[in-house]
N, C-alpha and C. Protein backbone atom coordinates (compact mmCIF):
# COMPACT_ATOMS: atom_id res chain seq x y z
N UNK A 1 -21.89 -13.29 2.03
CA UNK A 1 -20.70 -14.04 1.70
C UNK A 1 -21.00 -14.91 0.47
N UNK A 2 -19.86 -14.89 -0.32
CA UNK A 2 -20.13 -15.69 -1.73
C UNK A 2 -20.25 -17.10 -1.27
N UNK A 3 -20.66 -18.39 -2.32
CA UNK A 3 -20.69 -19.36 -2.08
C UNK A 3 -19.13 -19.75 -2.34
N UNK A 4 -18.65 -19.71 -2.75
CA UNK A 4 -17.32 -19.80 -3.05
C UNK A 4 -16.63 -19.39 -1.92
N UNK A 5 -16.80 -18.63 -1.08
CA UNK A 5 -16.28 -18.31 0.20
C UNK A 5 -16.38 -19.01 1.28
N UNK A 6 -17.78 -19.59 0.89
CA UNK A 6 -18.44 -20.22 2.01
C UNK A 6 -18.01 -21.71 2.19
N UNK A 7 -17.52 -22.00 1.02
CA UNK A 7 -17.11 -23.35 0.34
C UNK A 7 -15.64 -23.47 1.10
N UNK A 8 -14.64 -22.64 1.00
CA UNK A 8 -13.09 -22.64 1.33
C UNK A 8 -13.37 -22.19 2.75
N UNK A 9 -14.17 -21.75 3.65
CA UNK A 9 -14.36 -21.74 4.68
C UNK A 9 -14.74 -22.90 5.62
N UNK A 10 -15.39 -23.94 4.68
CA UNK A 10 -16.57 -25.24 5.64
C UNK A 10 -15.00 -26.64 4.89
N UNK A 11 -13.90 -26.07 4.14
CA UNK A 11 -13.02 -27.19 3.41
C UNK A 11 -12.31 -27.97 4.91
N UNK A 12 -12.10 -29.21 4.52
CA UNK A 12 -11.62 -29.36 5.75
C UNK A 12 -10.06 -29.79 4.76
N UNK A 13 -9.08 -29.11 5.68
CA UNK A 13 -8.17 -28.64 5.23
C UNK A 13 -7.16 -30.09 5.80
N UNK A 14 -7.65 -31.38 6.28
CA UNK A 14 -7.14 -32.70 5.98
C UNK A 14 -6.93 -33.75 5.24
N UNK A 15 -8.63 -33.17 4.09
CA UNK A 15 -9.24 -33.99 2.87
C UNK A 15 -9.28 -33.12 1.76
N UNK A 16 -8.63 -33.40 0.80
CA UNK A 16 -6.87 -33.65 1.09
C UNK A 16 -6.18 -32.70 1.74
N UNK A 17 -5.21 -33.38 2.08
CA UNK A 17 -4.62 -32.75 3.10
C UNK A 17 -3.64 -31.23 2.52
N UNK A 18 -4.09 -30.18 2.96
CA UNK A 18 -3.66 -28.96 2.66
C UNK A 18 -1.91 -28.97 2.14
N UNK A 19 -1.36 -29.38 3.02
CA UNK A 19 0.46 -29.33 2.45
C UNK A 19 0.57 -30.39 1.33
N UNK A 20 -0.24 -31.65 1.66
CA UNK A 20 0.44 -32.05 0.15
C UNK A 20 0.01 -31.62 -0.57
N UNK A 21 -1.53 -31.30 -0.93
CA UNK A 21 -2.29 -31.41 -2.18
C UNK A 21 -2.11 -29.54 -2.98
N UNK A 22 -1.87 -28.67 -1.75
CA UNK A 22 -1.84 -27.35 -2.52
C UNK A 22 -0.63 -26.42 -1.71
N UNK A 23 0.12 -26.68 -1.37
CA UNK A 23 1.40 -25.76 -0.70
C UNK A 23 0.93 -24.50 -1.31
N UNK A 24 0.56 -23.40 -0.22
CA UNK A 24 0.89 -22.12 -1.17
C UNK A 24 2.11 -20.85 -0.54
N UNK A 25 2.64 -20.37 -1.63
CA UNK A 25 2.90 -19.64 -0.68
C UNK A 25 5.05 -19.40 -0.29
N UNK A 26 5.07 -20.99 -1.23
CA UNK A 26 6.12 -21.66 -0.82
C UNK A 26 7.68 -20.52 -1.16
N UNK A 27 8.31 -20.32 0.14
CA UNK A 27 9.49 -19.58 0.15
C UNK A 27 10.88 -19.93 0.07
N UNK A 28 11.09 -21.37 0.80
CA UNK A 28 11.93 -22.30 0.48
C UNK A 28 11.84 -23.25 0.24
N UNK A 29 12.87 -24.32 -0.54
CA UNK A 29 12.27 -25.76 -0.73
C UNK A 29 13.08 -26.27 -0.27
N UNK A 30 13.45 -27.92 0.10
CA UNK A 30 14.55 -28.49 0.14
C UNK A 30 13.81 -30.26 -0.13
N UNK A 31 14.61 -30.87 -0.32
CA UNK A 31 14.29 -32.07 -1.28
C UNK A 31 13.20 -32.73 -0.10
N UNK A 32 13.42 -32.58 1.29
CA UNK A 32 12.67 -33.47 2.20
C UNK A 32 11.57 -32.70 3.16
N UNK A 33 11.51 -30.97 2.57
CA UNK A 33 10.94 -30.14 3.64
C UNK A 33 10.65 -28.73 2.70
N UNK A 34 9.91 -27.99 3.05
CA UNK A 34 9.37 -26.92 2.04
C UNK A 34 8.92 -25.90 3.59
N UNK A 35 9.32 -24.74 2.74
CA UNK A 35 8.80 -23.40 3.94
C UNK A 35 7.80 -22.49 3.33
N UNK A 36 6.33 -22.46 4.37
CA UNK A 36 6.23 -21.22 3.70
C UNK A 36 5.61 -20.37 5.03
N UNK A 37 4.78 -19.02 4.55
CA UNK A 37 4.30 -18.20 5.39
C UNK A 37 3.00 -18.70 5.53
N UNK A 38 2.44 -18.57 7.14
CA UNK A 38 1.44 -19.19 7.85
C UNK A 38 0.42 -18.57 6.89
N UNK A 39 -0.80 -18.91 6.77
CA UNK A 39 -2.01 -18.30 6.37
C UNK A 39 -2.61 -17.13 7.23
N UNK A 40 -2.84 -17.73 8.50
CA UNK A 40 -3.12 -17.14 9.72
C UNK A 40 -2.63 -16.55 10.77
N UNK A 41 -1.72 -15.77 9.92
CA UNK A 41 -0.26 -15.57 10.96
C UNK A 41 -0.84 -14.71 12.85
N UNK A 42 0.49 -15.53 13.48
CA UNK A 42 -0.08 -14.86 14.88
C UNK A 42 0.87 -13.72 14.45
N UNK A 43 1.94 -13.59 14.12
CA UNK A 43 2.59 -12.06 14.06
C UNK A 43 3.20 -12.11 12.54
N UNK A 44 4.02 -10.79 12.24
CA UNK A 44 4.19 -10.15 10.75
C UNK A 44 5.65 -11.33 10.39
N UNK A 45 5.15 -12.36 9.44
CA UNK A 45 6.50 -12.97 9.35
C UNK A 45 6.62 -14.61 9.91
N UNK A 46 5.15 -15.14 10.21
CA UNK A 46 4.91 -16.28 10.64
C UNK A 46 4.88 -16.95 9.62
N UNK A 47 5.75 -18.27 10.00
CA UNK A 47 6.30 -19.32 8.75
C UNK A 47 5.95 -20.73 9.24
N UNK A 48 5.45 -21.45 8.30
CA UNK A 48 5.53 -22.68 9.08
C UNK A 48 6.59 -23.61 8.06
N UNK A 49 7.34 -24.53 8.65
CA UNK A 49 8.25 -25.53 7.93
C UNK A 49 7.64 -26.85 7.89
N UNK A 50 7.23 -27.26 6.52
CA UNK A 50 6.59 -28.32 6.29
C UNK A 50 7.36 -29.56 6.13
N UNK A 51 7.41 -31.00 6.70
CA UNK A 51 8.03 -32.14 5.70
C UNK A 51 7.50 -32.25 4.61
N UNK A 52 8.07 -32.82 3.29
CA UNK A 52 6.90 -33.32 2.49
C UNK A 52 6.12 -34.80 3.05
N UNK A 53 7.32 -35.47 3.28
CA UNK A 53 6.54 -36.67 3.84
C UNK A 53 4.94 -36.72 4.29
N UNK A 54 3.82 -36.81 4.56
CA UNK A 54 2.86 -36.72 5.01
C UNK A 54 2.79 -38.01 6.16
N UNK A 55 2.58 -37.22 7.05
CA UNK A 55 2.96 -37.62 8.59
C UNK A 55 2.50 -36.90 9.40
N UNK A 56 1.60 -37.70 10.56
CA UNK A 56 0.99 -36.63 11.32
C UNK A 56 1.71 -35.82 12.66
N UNK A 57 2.62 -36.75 13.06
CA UNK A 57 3.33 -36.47 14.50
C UNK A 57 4.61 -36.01 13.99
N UNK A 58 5.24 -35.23 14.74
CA UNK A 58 6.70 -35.11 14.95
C UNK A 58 7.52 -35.92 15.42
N UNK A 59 6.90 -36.88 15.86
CA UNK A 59 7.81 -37.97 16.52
C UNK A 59 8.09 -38.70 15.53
N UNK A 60 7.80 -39.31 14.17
CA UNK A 60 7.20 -40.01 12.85
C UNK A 60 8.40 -39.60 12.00
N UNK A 61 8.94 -38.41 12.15
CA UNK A 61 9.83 -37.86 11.43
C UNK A 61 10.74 -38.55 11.46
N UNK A 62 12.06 -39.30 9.87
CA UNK A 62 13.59 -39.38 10.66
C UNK A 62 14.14 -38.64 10.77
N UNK A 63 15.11 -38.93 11.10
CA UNK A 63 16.17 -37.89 11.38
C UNK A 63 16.71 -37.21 10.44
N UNK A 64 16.94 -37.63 9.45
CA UNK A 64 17.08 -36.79 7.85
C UNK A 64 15.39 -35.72 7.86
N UNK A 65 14.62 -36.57 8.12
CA UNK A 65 13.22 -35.22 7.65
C UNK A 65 13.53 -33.53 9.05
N UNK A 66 14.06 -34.56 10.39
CA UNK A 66 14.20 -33.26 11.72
C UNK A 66 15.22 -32.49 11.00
N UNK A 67 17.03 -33.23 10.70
CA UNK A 67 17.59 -32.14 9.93
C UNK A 67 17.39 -31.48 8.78
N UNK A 68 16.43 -31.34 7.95
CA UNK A 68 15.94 -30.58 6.74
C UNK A 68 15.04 -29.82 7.52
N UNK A 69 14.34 -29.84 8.57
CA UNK A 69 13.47 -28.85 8.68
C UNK A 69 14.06 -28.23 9.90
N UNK A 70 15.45 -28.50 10.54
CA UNK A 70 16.00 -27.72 11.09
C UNK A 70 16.87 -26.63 10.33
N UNK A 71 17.10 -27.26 9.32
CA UNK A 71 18.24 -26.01 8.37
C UNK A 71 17.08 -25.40 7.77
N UNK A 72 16.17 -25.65 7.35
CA UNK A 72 14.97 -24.56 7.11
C UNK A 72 14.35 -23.61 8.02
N UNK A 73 14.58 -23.85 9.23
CA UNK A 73 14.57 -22.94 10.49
C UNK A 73 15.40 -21.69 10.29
N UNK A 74 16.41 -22.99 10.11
CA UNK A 74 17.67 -21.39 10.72
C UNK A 74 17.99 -20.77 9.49
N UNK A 75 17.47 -21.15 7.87
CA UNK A 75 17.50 -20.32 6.73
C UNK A 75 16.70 -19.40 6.81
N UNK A 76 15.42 -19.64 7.48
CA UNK A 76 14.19 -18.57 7.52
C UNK A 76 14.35 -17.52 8.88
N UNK A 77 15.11 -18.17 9.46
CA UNK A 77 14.86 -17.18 10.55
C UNK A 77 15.89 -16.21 9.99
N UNK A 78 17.44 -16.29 9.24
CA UNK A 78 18.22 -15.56 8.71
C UNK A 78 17.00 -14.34 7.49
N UNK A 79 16.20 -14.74 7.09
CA UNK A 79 14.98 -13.95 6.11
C UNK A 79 14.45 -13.29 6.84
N UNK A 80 13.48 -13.76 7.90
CA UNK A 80 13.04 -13.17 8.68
C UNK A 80 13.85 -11.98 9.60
N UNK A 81 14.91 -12.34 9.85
CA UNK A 81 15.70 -10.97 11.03
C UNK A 81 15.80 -10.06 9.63
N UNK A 82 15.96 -10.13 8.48
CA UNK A 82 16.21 -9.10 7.57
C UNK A 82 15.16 -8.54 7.10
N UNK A 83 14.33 -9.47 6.96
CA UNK A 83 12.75 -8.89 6.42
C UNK A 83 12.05 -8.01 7.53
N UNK A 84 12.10 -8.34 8.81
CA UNK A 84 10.74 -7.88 9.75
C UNK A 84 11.39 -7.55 10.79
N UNK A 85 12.71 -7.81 11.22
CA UNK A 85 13.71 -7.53 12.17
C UNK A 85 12.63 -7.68 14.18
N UNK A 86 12.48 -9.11 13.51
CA UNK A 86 11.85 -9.11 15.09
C UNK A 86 12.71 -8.96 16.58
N UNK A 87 12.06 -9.06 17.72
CA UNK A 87 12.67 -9.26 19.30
C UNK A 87 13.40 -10.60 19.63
N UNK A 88 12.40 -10.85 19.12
CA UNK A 88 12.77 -13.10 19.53
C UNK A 88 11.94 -13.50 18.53
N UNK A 89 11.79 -15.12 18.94
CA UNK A 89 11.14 -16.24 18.26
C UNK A 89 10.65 -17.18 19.14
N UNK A 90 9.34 -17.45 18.80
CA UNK A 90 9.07 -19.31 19.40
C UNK A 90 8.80 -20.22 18.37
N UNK A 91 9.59 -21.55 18.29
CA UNK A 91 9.54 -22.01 17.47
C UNK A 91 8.59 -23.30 18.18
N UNK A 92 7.54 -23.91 17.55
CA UNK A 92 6.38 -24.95 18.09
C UNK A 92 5.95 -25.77 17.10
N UNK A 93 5.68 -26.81 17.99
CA UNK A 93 4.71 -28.05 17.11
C UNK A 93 3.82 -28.36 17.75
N UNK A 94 2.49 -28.69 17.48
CA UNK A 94 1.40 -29.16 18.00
C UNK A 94 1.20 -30.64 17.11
N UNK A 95 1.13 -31.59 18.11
CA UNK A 95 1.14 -33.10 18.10
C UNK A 95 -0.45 -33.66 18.67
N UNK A 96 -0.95 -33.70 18.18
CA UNK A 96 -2.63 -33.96 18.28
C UNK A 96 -3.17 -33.45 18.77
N UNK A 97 -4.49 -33.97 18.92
CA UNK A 97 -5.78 -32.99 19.02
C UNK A 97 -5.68 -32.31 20.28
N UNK A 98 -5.19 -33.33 21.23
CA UNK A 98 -5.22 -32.74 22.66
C UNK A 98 -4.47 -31.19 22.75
N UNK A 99 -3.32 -31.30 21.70
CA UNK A 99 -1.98 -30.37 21.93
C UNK A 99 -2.47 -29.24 20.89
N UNK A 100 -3.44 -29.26 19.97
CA UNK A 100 -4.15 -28.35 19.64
C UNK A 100 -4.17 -28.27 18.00
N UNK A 101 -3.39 -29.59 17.18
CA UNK A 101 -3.30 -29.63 16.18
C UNK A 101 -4.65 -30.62 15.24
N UNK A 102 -4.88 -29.11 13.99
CA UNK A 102 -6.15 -29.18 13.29
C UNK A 102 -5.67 -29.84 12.16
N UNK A 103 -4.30 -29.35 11.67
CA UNK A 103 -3.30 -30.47 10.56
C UNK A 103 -3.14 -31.26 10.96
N UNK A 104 -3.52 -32.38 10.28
CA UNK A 104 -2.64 -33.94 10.95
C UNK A 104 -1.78 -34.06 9.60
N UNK A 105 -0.68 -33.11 9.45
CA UNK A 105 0.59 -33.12 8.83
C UNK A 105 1.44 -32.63 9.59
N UNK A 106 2.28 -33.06 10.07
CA UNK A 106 3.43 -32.38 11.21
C UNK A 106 4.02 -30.80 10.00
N UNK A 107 3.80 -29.72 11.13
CA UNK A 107 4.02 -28.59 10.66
C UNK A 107 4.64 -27.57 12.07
N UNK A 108 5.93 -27.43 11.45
CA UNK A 108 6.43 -26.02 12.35
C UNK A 108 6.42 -25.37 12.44
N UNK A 109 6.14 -24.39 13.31
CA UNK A 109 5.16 -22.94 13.65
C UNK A 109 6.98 -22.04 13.83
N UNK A 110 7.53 -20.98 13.30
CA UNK A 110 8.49 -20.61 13.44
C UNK A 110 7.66 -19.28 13.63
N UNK A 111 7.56 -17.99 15.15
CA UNK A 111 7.05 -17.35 14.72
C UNK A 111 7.45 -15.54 15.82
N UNK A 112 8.05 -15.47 14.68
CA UNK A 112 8.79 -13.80 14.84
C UNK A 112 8.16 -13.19 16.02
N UNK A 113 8.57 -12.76 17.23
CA UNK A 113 7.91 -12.03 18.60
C UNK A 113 8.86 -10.81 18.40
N UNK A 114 7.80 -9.91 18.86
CA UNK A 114 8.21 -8.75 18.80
C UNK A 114 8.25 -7.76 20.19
N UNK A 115 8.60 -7.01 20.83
CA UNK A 115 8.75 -5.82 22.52
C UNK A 115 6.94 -6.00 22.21
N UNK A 116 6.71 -5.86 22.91
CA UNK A 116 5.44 -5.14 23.43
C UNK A 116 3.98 -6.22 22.67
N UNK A 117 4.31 -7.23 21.92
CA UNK A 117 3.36 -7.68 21.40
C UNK A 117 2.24 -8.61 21.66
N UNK A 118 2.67 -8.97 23.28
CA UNK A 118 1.60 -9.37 24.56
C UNK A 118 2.53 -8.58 25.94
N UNK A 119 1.61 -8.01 26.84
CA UNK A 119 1.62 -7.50 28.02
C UNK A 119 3.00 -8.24 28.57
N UNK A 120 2.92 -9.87 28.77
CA UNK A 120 3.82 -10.30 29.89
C UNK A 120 4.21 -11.51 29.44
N UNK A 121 5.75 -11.47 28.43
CA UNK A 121 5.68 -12.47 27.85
C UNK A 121 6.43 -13.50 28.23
N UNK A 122 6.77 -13.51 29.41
CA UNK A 122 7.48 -14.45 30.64
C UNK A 122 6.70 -15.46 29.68
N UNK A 123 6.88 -16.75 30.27
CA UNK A 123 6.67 -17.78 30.09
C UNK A 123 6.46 -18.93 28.77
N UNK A 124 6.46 -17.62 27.70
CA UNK A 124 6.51 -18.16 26.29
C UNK A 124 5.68 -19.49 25.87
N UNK A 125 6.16 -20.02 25.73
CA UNK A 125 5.19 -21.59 25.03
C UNK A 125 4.23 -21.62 26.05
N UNK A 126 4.37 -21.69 27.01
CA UNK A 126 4.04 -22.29 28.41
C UNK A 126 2.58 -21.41 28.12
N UNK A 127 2.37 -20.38 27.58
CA UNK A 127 0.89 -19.72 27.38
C UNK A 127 0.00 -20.98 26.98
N UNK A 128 0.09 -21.98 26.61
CA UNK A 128 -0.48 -23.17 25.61
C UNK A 128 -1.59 -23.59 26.39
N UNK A 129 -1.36 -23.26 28.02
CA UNK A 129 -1.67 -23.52 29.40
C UNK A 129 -1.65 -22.41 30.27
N UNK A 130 -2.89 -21.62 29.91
CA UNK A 130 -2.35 -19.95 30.15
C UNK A 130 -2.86 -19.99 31.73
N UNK A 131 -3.14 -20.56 32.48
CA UNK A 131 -3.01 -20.13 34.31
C UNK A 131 -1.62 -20.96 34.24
N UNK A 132 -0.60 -21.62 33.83
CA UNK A 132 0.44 -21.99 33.73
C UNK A 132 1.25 -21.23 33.46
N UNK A 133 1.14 -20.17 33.01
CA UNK A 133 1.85 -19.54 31.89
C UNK A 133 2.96 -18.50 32.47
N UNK A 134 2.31 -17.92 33.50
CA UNK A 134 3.23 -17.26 34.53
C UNK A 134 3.40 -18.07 35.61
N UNK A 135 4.89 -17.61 36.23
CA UNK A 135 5.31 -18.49 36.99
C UNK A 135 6.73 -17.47 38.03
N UNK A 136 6.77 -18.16 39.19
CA UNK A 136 7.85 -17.13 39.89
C UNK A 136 8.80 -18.36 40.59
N UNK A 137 10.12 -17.41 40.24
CA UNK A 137 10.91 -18.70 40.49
C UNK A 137 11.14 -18.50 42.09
N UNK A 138 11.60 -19.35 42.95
CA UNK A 138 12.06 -19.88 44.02
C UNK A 138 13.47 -19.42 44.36
C-alpha cells in the first residue's frame, strides 16, 4: 500500500472535519444543507444529507436546518427512484458514540433497500440492535 494511501486511511475524518473542510461528491445544494453520495455506501445509491452548519447532534439543528434537509430528502429520494429504482428506504441518524456515530457532524443516512438485499428485513432500523431486530407481534 502506498504511503499516500496509508495516510487517507489513518486521517481522522473529524480534524478537520470531513463535510466542512472537503464535501465531495456534492449532488444537491441548498443554502442551509448540501447532498451527496455516501463514500461507503451500504447499497447502490446511498446518500447522506449534510447541514452546513457544523453541529454534532441532530437535536442542535433548527428548525430551518430539519426543513432544508427534509426537502433534500424528498428531492433525492425523487433521483434516486429514477436513478436505481429501489424497494424501499431507511432513512437514519446516528447521534453519538454510543448510537454509532464516527462524524461528529450531524449527517443523514438516506439509503435505497432493495427485495432480497438481507434475508429478513422485518424490523428495519431496529437491526442497530440485531437480537432486537426481529420481533413477533402479539
Amino acid at each position: 500500500m502506498s504511503t499516500e494511501a496509508t495516510q487517507e486511511k489513518k486521517r481522522d475524518p473529524n480534524n478537520p472535519c470531513l463535510f466542512c473542510k472537503d464535501p465531495r461528491g456534492v449532488s444537491l445544494q441548498h443554502e442551509l444543507a448540501y447532498s451527496a453520495r455516501d463514500t461507503y455506501p451500504t447499497s447502490p445509491g446511498h446518500t447522506l444529507v449534510i447541514p452546513r452548519r457544523h453541529v454534532a447532534s441532530f437535536f442542535e439543528l433548527t428548525p430551518e436546518e430539519v426543513a432544508a434537509c427534509m426537502g433534500l430528502i424528498q428531492q433525492e429520494k425523487e433521483l434516486l427512484d429514477a436513478a436505481f429504482h429501489p424497494d424501499g428506504y431507511n432513512i437514519g441518524v446516528n447521534v453519538g458514540q454510543a448510537a454509532g456515530q464516527s462524524i461528529f457532524h450531524v449527517h443523514i443516512h438516506l439509503i435505497p433497500r432493495y427485495k432480497g438485499d438481507v434475508e429478513k428485513p422485518q424490523g428495519g432500523v431496529r437491526h442497530v440492535i440485531p437480537h432486537k431486530a426481529h420481533y413477533t407481534r402479539k
